[in-house]
C-alpha atoms as a PDB file:
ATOM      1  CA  UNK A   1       0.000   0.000   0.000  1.00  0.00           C
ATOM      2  CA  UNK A   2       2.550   2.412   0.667  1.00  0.00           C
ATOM      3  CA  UNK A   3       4.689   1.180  -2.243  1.00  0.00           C
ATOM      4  CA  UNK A   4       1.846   2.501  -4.161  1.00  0.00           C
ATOM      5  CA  UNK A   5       1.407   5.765  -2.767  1.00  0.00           C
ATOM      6  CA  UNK A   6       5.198   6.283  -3.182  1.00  0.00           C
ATOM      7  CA  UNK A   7       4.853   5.390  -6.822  1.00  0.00           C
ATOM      8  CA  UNK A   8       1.444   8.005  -7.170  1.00  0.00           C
ATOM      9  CA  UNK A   9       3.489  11.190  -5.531  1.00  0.00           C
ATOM     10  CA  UNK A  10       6.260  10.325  -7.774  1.00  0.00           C
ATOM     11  CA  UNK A  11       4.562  10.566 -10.877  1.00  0.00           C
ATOM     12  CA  UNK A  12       2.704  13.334 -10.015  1.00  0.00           C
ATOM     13  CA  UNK A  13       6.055  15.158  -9.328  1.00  0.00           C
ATOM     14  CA  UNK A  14       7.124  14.038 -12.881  1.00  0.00           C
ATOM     15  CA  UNK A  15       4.035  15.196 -14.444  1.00  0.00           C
ATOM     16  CA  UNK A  16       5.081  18.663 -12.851  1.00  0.00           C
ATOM     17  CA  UNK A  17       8.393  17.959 -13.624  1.00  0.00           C
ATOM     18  CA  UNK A  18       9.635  18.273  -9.970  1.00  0.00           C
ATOM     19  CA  UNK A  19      12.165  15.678  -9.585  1.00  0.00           C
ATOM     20  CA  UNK A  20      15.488  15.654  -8.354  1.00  0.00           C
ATOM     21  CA  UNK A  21      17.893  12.780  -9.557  1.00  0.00           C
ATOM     22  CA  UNK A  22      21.056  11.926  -7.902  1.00  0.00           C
ATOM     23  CA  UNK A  23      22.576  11.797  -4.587  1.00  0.00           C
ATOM     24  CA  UNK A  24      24.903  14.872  -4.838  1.00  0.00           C
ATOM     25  CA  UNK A  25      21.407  16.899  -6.036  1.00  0.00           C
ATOM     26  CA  UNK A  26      19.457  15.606  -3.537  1.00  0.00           C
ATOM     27  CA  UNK A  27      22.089  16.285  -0.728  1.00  0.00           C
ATOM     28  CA  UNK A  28      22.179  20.015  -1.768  1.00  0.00           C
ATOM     29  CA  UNK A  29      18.641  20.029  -2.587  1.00  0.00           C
ATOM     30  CA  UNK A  30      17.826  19.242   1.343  1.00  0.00           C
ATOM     31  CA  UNK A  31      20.698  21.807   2.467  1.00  0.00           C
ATOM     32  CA  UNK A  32      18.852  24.263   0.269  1.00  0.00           C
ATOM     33  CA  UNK A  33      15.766  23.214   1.922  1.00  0.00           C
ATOM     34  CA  UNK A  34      14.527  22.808  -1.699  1.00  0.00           C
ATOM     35  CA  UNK A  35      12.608  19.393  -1.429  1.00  0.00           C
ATOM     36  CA  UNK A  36       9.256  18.545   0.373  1.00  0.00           C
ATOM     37  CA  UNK A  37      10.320  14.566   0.561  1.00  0.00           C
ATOM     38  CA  UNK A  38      13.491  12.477  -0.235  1.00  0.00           C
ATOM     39  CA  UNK A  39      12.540   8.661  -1.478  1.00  0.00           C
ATOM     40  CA  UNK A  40      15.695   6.393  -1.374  1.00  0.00           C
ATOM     41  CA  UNK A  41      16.104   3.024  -3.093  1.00  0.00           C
ATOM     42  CA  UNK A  42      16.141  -0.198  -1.246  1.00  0.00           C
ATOM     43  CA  UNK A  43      19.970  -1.087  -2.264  1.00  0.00           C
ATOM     44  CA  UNK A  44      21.047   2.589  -1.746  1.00  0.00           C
ATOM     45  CA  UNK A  45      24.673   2.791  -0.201  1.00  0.00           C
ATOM     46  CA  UNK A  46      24.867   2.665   3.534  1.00  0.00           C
ATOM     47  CA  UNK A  47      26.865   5.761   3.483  1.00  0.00           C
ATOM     48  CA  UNK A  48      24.775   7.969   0.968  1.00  0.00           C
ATOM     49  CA  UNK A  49      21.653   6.513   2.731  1.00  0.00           C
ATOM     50  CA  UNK A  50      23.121   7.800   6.225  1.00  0.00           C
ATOM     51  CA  UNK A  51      24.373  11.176   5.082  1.00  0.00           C
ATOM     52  CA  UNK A  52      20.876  11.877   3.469  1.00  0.00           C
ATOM     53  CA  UNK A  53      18.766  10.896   6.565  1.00  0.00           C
ATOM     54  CA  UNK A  54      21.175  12.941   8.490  1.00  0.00           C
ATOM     55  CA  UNK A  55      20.724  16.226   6.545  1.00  0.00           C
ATOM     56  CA  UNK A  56      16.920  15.449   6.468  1.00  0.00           C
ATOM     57  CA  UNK A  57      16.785  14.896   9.937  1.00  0.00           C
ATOM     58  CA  UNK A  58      18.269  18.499  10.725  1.00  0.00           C
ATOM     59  CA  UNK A  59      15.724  20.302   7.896  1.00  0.00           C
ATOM     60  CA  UNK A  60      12.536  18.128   9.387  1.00  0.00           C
ATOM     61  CA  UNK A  61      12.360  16.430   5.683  1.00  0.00           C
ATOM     62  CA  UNK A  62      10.656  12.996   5.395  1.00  0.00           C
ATOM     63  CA  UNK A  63      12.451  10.284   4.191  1.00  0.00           C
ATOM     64  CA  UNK A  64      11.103   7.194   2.465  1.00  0.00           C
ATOM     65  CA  UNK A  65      12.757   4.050   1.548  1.00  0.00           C
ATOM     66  CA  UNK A  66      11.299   2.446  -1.862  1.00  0.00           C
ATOM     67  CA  UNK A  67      10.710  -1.397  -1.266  1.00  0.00           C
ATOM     68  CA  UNK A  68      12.305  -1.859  -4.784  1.00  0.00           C
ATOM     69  CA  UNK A  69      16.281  -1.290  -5.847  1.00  0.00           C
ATOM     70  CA  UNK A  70      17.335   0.928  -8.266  1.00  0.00           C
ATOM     71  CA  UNK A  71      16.447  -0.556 -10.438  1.00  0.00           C
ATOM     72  CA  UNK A  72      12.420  -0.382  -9.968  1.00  0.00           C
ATOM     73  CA  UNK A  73      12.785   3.364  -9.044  1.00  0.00           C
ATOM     74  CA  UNK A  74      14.801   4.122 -12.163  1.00  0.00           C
ATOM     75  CA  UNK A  75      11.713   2.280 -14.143  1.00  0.00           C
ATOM     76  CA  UNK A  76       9.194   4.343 -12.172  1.00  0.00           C
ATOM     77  CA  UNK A  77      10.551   7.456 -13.595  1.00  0.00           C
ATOM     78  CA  UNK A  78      10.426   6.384 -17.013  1.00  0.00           C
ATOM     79  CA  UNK A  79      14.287   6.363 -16.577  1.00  0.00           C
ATOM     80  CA  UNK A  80      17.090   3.788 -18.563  1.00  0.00           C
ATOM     81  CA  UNK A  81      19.121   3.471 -15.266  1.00  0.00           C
ATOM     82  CA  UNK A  82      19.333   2.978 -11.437  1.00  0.00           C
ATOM     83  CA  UNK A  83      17.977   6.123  -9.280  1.00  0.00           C
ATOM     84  CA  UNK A  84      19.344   5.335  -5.808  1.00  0.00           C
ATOM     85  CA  UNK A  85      17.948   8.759  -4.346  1.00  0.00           C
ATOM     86  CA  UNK A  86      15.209  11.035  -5.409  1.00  0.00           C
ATOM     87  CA  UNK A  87      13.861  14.148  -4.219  1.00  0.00           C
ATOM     88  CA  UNK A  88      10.800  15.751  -4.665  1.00  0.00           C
ATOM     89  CA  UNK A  89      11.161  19.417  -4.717  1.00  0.00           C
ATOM     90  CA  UNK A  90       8.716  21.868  -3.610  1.00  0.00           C
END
């Protein structure tokens, strides 16, 4: 169920064309306090995973985990390749 709502706010931000790809973007994005909500892949590295909870933590932005890898989420956005971290800006 909440796989599917995940997948619903995504493309909705696509449709708007809201989406930030990347975890270098995303990072910045959150430090910018430019995103409303972060989604991060299931096989995400540890490290990326912890340094974007972190800085989400500190700006009170919600953090999702996708149940599929990066595959799925790259394939969710209509996208030929992995997306280990998304946001969804404002």
């Amino acid at each position: 169920m909440i796989h599917l709502k995940i997948e619903e706010e995504i493309k909705s931000a696509m449709e708007e064309n809201k989406l930030i790809f990347g975890s270098k973007k995303t990072i910045k994005s959150i430090k910018l306090n430019k995103v409303k909500l972060v989604i991060i892949s299931s096989n995400c590295p540890k490290s990326i995973k912890e340094d974007i909870v972190h800085n989400a933590k500190i700006a009170n932005i919600d953090v999702r985990e996708f149940e599929g890898k990066g595959v799925d989420l790259g394939a969710v956005c209509k996208k030929p390749f992995q997306v280990s971290t998304l946001g969804l800006s404002r």
